[in-house]
Protein backbone atom coordinates (compact mmCIF):
# COMPACT_ATOMS: atom_id res chain seq x y z
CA UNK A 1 18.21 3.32 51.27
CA UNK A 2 17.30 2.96 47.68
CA UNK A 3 19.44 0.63 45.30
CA UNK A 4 22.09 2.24 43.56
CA UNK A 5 21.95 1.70 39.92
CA UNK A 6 24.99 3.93 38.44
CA UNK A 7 25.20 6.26 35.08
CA UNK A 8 23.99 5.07 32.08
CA UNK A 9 26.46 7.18 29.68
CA UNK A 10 25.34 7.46 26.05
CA UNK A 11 28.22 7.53 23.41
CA UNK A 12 32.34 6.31 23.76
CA UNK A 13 33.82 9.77 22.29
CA UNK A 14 36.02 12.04 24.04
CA UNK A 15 33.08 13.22 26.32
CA UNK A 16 31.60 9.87 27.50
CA UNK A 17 34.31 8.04 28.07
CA UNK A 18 36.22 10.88 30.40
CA UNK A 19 32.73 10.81 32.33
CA UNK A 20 33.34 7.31 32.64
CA UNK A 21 36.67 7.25 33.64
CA UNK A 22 35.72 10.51 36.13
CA UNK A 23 32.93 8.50 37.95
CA UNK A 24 34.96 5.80 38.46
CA UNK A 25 37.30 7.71 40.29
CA UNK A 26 34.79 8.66 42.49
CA UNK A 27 33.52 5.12 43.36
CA UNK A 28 30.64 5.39 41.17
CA UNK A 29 29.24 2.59 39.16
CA UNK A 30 29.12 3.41 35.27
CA UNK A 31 28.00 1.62 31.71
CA UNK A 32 28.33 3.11 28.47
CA UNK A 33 27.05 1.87 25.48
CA UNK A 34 28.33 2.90 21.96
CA UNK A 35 26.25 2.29 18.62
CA UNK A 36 29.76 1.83 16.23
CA UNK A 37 31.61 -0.72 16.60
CA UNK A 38 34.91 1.01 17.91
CA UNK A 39 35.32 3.88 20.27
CA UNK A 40 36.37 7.58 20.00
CA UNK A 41 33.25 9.44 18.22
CA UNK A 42 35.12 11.58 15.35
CA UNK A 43 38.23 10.82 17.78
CA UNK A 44 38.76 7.56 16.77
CA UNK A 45 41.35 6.13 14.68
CA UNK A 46 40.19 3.85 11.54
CA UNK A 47 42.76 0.86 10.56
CA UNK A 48 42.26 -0.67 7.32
CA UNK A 49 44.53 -2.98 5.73
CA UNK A 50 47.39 -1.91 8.23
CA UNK A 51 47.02 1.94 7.56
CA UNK A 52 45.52 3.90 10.05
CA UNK A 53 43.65 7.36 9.44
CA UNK A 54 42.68 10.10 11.92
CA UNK A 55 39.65 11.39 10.82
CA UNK A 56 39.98 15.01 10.53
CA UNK A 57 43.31 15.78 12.46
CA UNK A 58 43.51 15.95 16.01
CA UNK A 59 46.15 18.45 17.54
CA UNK A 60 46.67 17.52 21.33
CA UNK A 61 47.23 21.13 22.55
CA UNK A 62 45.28 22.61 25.21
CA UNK A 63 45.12 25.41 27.74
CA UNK A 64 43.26 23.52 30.30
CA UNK A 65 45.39 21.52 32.70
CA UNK A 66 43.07 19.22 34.13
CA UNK A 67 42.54 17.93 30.29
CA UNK A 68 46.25 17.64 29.86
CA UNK A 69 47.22 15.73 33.01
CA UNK A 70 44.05 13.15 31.94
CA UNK A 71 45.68 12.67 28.68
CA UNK A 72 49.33 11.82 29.98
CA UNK A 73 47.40 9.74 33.18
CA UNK A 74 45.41 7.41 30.04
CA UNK A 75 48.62 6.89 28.07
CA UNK A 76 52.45 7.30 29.61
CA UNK A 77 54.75 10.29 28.11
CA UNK A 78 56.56 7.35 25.60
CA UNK A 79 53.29 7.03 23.53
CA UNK A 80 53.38 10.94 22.40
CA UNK A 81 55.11 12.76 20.16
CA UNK A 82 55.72 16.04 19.89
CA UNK A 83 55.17 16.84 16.69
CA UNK A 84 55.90 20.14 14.30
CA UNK A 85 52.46 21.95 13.26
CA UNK A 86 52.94 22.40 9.58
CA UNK A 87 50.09 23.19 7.57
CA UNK A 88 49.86 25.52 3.63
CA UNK A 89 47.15 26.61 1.62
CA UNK A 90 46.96 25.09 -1.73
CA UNK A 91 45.93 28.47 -4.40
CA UNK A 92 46.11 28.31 -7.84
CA UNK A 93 49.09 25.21 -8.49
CA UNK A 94 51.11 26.74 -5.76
CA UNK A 95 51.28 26.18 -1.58
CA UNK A 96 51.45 29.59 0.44
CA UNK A 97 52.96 28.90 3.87
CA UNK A 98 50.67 29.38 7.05
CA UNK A 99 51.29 31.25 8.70
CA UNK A 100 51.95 34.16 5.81
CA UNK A 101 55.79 34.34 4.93
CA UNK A 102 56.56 37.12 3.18
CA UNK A 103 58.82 35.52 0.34
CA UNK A 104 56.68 33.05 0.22
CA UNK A 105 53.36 34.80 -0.43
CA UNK A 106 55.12 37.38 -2.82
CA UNK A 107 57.26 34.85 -4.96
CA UNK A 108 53.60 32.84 -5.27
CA UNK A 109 51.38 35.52 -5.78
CA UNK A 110 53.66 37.39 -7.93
CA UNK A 111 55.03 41.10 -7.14
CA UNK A 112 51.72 42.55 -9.34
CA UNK A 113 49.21 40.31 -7.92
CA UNK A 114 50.62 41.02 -4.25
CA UNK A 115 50.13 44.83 -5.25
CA UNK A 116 46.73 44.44 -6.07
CA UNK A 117 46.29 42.86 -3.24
CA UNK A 118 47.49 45.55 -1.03
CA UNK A 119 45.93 47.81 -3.30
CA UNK A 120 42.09 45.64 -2.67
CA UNK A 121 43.60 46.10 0.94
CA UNK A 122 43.77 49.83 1.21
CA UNK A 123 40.04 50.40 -0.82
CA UNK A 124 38.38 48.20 1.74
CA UNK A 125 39.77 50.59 4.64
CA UNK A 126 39.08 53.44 2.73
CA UNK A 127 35.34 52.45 1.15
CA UNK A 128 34.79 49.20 3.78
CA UNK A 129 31.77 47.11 2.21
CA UNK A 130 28.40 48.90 3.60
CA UNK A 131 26.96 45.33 4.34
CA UNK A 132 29.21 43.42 6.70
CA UNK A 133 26.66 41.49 8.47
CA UNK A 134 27.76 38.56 6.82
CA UNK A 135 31.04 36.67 6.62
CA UNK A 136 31.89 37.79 3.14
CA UNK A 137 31.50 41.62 4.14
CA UNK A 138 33.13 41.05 7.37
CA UNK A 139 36.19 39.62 6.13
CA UNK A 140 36.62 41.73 2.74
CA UNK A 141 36.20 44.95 4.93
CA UNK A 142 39.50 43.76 7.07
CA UNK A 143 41.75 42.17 4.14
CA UNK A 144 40.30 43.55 1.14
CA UNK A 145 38.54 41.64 -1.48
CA UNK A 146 41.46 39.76 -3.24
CA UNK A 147 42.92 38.30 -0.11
CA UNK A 148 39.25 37.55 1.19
CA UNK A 149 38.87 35.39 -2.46
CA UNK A 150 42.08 34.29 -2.14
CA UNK A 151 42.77 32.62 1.14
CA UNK A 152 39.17 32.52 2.76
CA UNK A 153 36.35 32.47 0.38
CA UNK A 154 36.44 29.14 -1.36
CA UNK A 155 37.61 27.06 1.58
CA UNK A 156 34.75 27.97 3.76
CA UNK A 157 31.95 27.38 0.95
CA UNK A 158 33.45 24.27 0.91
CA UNK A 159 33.05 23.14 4.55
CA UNK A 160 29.36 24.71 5.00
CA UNK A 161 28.16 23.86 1.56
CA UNK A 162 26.76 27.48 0.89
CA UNK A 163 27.84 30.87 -0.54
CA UNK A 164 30.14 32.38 2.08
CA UNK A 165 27.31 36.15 2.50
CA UNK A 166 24.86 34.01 3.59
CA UNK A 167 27.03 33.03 6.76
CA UNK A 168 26.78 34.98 9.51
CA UNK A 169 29.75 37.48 10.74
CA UNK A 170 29.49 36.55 14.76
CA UNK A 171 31.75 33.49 13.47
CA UNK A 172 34.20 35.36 11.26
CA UNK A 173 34.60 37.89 14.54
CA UNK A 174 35.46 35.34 16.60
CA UNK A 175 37.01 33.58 15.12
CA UNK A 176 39.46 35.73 13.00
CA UNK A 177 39.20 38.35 15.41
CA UNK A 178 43.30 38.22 16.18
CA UNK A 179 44.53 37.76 12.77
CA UNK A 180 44.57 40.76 10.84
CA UNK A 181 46.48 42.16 7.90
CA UNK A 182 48.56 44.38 9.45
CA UNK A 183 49.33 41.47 12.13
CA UNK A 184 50.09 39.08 9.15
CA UNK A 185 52.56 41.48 7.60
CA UNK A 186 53.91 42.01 11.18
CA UNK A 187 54.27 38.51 11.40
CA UNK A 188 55.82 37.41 8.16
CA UNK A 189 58.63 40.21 8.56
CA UNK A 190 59.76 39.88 11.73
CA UNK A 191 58.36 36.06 12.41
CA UNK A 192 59.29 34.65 16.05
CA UNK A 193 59.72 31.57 17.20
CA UNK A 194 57.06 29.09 18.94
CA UNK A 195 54.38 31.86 18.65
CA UNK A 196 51.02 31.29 21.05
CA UNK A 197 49.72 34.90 20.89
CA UNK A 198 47.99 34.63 17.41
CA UNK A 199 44.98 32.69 16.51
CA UNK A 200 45.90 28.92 14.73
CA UNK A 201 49.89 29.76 15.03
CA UNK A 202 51.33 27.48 17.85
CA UNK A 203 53.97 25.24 16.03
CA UNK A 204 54.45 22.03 18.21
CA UNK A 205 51.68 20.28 19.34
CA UNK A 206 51.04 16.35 20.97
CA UNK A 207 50.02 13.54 19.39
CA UNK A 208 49.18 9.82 20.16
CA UNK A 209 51.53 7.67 17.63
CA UNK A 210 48.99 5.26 16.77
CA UNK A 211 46.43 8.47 16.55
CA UNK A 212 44.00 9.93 18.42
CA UNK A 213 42.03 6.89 18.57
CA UNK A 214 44.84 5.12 20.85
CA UNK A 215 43.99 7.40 23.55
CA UNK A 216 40.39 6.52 24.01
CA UNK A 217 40.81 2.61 23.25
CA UNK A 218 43.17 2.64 25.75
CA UNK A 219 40.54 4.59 28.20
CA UNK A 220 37.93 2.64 26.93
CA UNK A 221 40.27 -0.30 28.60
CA UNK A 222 40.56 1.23 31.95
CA UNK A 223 37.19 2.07 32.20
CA UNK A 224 36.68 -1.43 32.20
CA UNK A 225 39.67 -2.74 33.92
CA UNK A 226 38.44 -0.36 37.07
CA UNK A 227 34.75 -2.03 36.74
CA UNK A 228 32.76 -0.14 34.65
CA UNK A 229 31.37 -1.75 31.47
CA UNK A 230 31.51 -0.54 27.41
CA UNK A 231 29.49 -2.05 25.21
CA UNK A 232 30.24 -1.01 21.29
CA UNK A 233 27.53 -2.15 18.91
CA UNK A 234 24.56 -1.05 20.93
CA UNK A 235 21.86 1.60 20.27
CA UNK A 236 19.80 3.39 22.51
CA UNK A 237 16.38 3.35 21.71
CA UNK A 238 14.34 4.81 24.43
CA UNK A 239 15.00 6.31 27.60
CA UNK A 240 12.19 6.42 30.32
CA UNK A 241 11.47 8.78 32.70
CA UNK A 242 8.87 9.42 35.54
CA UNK A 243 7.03 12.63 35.09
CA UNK A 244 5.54 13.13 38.42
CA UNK A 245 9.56 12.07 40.06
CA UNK A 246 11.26 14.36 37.43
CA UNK A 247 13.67 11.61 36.59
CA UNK A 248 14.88 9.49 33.85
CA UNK A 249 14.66 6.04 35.31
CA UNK A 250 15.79 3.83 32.65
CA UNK A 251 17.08 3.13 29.38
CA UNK A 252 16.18 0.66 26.58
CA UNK A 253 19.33 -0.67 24.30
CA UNK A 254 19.21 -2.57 21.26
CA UNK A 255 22.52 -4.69 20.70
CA UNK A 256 24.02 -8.04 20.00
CA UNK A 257 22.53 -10.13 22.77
CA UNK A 258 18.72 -8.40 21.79
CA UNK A 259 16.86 -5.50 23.12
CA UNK A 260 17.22 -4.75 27.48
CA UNK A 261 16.02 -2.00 29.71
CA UNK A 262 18.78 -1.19 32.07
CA UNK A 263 17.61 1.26 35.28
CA UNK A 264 19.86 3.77 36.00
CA UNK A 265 20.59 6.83 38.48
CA UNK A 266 21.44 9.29 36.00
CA UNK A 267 22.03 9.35 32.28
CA UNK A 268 25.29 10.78 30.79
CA UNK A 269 24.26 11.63 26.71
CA UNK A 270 26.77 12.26 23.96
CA UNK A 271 24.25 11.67 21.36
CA UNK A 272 22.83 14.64 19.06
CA UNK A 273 20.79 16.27 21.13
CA UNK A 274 17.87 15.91 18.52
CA UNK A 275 17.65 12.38 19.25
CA UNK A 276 18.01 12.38 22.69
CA UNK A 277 15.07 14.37 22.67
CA UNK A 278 13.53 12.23 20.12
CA UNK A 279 14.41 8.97 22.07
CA UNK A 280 12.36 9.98 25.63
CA UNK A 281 9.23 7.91 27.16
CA UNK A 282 6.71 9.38 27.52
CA UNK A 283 7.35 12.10 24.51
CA UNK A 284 8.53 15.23 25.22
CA UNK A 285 6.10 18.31 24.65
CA UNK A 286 5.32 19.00 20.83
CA UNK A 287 7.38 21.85 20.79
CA UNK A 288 10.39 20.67 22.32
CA UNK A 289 10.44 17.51 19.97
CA UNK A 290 9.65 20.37 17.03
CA UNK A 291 13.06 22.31 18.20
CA UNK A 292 14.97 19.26 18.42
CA UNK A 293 13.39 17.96 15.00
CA UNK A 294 14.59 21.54 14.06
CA UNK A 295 18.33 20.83 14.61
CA UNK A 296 20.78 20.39 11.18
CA UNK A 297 24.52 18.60 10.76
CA UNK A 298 27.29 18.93 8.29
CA UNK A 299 28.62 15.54 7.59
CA UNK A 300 32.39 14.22 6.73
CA UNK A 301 33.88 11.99 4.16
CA UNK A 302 37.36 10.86 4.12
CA UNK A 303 39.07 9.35 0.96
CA UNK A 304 42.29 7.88 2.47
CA UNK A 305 45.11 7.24 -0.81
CA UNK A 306 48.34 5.06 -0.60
CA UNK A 307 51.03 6.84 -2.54
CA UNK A 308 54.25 6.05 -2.88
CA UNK A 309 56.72 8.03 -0.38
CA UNK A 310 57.93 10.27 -2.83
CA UNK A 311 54.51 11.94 -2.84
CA UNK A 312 54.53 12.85 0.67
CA UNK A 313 54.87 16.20 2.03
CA UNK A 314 55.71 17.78 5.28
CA UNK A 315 52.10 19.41 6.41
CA UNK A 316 49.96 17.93 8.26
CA UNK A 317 47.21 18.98 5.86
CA UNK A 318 46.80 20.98 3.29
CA UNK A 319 43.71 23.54 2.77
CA UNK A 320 43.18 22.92 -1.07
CA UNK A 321 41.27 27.03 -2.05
CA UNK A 322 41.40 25.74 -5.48
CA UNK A 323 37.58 25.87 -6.50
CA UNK A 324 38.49 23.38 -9.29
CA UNK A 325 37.73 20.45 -7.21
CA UNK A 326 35.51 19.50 -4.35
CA UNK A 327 38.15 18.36 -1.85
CA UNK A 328 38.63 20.53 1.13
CA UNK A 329 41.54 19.40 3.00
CA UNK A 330 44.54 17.04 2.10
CA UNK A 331 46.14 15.47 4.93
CA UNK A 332 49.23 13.34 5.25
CA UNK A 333 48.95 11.04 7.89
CA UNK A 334 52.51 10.30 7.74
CA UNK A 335 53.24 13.76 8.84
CA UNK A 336 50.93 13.01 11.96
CA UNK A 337 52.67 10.33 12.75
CA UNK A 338 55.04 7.19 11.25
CA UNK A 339 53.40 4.50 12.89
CA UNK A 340 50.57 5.30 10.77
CA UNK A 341 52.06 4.28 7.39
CA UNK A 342 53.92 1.70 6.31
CA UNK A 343 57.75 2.10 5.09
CA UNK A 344 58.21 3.58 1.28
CA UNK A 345 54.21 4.53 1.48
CA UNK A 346 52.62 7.14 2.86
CA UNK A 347 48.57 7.61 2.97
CA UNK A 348 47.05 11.16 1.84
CA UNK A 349 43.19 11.67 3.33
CA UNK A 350 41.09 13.67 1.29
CA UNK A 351 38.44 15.46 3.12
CA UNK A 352 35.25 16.40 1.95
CA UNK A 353 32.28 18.01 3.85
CA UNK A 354 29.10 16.63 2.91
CA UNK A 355 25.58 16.88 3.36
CA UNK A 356 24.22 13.24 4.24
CA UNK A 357 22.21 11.35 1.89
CA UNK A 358 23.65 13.75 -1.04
CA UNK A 359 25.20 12.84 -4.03
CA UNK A 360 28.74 12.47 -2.62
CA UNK A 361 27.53 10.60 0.40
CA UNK A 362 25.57 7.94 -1.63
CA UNK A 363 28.18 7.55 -4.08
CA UNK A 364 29.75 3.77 -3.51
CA UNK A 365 33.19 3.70 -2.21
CA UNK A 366 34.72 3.14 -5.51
CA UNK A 367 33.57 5.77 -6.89
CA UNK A 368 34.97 8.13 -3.97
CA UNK A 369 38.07 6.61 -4.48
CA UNK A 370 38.08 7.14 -8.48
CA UNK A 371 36.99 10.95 -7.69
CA UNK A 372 40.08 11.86 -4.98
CA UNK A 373 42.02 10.07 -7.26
CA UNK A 374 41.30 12.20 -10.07
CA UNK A 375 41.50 15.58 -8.06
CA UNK A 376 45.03 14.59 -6.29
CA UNK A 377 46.29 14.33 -10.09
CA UNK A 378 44.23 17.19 -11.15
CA UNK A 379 46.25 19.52 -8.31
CA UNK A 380 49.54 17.76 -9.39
CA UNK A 381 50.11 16.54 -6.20
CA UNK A 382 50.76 12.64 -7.45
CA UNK A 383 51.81 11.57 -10.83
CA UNK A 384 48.46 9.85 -12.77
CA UNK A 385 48.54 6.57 -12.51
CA UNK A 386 50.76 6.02 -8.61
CA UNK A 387 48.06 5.87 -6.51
CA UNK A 388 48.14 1.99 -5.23
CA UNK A 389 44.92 1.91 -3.10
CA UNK A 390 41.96 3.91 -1.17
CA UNK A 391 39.60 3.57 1.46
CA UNK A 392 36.58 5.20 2.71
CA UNK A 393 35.50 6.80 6.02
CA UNK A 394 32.07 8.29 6.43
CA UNK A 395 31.39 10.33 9.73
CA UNK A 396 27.74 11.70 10.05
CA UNK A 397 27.21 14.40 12.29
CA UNK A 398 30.59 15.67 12.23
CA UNK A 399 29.61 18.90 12.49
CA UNK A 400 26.48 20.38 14.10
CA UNK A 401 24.35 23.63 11.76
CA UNK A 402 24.47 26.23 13.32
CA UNK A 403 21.62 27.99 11.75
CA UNK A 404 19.60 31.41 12.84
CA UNK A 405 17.57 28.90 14.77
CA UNK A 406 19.66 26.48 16.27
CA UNK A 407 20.34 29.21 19.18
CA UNK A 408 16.76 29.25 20.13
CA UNK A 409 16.01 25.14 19.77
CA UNK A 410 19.20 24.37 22.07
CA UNK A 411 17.49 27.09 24.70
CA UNK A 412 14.20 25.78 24.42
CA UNK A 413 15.70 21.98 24.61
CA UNK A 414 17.80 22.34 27.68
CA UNK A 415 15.81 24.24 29.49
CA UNK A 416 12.89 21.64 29.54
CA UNK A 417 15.21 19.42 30.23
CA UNK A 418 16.94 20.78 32.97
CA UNK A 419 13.05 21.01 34.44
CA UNK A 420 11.38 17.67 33.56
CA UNK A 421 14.61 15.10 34.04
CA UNK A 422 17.42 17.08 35.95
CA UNK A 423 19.32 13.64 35.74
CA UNK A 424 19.92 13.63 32.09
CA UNK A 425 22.65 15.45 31.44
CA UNK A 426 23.90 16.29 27.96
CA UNK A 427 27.83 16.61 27.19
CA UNK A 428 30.41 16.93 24.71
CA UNK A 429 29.85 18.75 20.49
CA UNK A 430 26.71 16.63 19.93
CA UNK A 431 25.31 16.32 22.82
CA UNK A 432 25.18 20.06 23.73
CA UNK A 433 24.95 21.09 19.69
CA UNK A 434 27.96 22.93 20.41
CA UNK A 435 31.59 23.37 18.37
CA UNK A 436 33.05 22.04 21.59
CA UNK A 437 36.90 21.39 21.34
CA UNK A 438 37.74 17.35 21.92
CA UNK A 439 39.06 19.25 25.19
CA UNK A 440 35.93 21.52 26.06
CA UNK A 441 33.90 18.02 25.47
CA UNK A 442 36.25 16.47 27.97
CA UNK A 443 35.82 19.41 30.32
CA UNK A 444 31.76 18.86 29.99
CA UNK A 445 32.12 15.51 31.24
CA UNK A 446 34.78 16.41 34.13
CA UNK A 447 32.27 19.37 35.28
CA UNK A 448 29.49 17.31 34.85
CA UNK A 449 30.71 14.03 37.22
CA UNK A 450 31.44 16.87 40.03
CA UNK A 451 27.96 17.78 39.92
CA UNK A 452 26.73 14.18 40.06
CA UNK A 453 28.83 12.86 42.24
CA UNK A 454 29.47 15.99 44.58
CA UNK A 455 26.51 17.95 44.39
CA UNK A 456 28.24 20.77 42.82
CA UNK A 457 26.49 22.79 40.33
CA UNK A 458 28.85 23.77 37.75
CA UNK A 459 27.15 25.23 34.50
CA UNK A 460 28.49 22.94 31.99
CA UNK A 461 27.14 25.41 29.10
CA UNK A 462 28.92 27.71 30.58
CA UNK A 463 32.25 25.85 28.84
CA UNK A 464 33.12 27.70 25.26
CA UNK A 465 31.38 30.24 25.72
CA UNK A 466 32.94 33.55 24.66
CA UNK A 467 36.71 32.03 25.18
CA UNK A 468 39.68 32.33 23.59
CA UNK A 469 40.78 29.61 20.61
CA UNK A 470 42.81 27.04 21.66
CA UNK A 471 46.06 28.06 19.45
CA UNK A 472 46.01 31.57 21.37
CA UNK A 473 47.60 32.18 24.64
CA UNK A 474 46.47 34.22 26.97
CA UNK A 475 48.59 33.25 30.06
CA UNK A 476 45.57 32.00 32.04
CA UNK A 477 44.59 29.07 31.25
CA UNK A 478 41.69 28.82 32.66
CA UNK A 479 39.95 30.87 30.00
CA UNK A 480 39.79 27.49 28.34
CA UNK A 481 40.39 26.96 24.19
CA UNK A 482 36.78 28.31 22.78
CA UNK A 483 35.44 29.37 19.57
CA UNK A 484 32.09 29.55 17.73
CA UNK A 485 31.07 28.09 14.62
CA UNK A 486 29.16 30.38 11.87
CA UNK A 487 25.31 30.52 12.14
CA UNK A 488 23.83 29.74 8.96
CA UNK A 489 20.99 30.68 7.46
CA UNK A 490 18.02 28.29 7.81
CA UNK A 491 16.76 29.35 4.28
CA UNK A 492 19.30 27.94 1.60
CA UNK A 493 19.64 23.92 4.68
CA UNK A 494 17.28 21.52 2.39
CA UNK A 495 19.45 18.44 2.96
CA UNK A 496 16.43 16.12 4.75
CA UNK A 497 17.51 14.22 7.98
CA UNK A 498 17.84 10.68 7.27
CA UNK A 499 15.32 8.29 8.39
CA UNK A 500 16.53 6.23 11.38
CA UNK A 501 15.45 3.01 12.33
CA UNK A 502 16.06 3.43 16.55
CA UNK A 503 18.07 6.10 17.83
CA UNK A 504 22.09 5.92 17.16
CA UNK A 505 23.98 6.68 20.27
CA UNK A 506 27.26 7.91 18.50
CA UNK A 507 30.13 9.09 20.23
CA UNK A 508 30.49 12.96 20.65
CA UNK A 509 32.74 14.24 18.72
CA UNK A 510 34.25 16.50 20.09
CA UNK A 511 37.65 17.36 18.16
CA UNK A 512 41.08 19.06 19.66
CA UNK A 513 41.51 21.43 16.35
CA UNK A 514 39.90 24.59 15.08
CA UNK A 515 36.80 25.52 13.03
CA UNK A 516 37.50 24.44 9.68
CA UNK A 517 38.52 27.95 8.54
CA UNK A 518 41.93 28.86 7.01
């Protein structure tokens, strides 16, 4: 009988560290290794100076129960809290309530501006936009052109970096698919309480109360308390395989204590794809590496500002359509949770979505800070002159491109994988190049340690795919919490990939909220 050598598992996000946990529980011998220094993948939770940010916001609300009783068996009921979903859209100095309230929209909008609007409304049903391949056409032809400016255009040229008609209008259909006008008039006369049958309307949802990133330290911990190992601070630079076996056989890290080749059984990947791919011995086949080379990301700043209580406010973010400034998103991470802050202060993260190695992303941290600063007083959502401190989070790869290509790579990527090392198996929203939910990641992993260690053959692609968002109820919960991202065009993506030195084995991350979208 040939020695057993365990799973190598690539990445400490949501998806590598439930595959952890999951082959422990079946008696299976596991190391992961983690290039960043902490654990979570876009999950985590920073601390600086005693504040702690969540980097992005991380509603724990799913529809798949094997997901939910894994969170409550890592941390005990005491260390949630329920918590209201609040979130408003930020248009023009004033903050409409989402989802639409009636008095609300009209007494901001203004009684001629919301008959225009209607007005827009009823010319888009009558003469619909002849091109509605694209997101812009899609969405004008079902709200009419004002509302489409209004509450979806800017926002989402913010997060992609591109004129909203040259995104695709598969996203917009899937993703908006349930919210309509009529339904948003329906719903902001006759509103009802704790509503799960529209897209991004649930209003309570769970969360850790040190933050998301409590949940997977704390894994991260019992991973190694049951035996396996977690090493943070270590890349992966190669991993080997046998072409004439069909197996990976081994991987080389690069960490504190040197560079090591570790054999292993099978290898568990969270990393992009791209440099999975990148990262085999001997090479994979010019074409596959030209596919994975092929592959894009949308990056993630966070400017994290200590205000003075007084400036807080009860969302948990704020989607700033104000085309003014460059910040997407406000949240208050007091609203996520209190052990966050500290008392009489409260810490407001500014979100902006990046390209890396652009301007913004090169820009030092203090000059991130000045900028948020500025825009937070430009908005008039602090006084000038309050704000007593920031701090910086950069997250590459937030986001994986989904471009008129990306489709076709993935295919051409797993498929030769799936044929030349079987026992590599890609998980989680990097990993697969997939908007995976931080639960669909998890439920990757799960599906994934069943095949491993049972000999079942789930297909783990098969997750997300053509499901229902995760804020929607359908009553079976085993449709899972799915949506896609928009495919973008290939054409107007010039942002280079950086130059790495090695490969970096970052967490997936995998995130428990929607597409940023309105």
């Amino acid at each position: 009988m040939s020695e057993q050598h365990g799973t190598v598992v690539i990445g400490a996000g949501p998806a590598g560290l439930t595959a952890a946990y999951e082959l422990l529980r079946h008696g299976l011998p596991v190391r992961v290794v983690e290039a960043d220094e902490v654990v979570g993948g876009i999950s985590r939770t920073v601390e600086r100076d005693g504040w702690r940010f969540d980097i992005g916001g991380h509603r724990f609300f799913t529809k798949v129960p094997r997901v939910e009783a894994f969170w409550h068996e890592i941390l005990p009921d005491e260390d949630f809290l329920t918590r209201p979903r609040m979130s408003r859209i930020f248009y023009r100095g004033a903050l409409f309530n989402y989802p639409l309230s009636a008095t609300n929209a009209l007494r901001n909008l203004g009684l001629p501006e919301a008959v225009r609007c209607l007005g827009s409304y009823a010319r888009a049903r009558l003469r619909p936009p002849k091109d509605q391949s694209h997101f812009e056409g899609w969405v004008s032809a079902r709200f009419g052109w004002r509302l489409y400016s209004i509450f979806f255009k800017t926002y989402t040229e913010k997060v992609w970096g591109m004129p909203a008609d040259r995104l695709q209008a598969d996203w917009a259909a899937q993703r908006i698919k349930n919210l309509s006008l009529a339904t948003a008039i329906r719903n902001a006369v006759l509103p009802r309480r704790r509503r799960t049958d529209v897209t991004s309307l649930i209003e309570e949802f769970q969360y850790p109360k040190y933050g998301p990133g409590m949940m997977w330290e704390r894994c991260a911990e019992q991973v190694r308390q049951r035996g396996g190992a977690v090493s943070t601070g270590t890349w992966v630079t190669a991993v080997h395989r046998d072409p004439k076996r069909r197996r990976a056989t081994s991987v080389t890290l690069n960490g504190a204590g040197g560079q090591r080749t570790e054999p292993a059984d099978d290898v568990i990947s969270s990393m992009p794809i791209s440099e999975l791919v990148a990262a085999l011995r001997p090479p994979a086949p010019p074409e596959v590496l030209a596919c994975a080379a092929d592959l894009r990301y949308r990056d993630f700043l966070t400017v994290a500002l200590v205000v003075p209580a007084e400036f807080s406010f009860p969302d948990n973010w704020i989607y700033v359509h104000d085309p003014a400034v460059r910040v997407g998103r406000i949240q208050n991470f007091g609203s996520w949770s209190p052990y966050l802050v500290k008392d009489g202060r409260t810490c407001l993260g500014l979100e902006y979505f990046v390209f890396e190695d652009d301007e913004m992303w090169r820009t030092p941290d203090a000059g991130l800070v000045a900028l948020a600063t500025a825009e937070l007083e430009r908005l008039g959502l602090v006084r000038p002159g309050v704000v007593e401190a920031g701090h910086v989070v950069r997250m590459p790869k937030a986001y994986p491109v989904y471009d008129e290509r990306y489709q076709h790579n993935v295919e051409v990527i797993r498929a030769w994988l799936a044929e030349a090392v079987p026992n590599v198996h890609p998980v989680g929203r990097n990993g697969m190049h997939r908007y995976n939910n931080q639960d669909h990641s998890m439920l990757t992993a799960m599906l994934t340690v069943e095949n491993i260690a049972t000999g079942s053959t789930h297909d783990v692609w098969s997750v997300n795919v053509e499901q229902d968002y995760h804020e929607q109820s359908t009553g079976d919960c085993r449709r899972g919490t799915g949506r896609d991202a928009p495919v973008l065009p290939r054409r107007i993506i010039t942002a280079p990939i950086a130059a790495r030195e090695g490969v970096h084995a970052a967490g997936d991350g995998g995130r428990s909220t929607r597409a940023p979208l309105v």
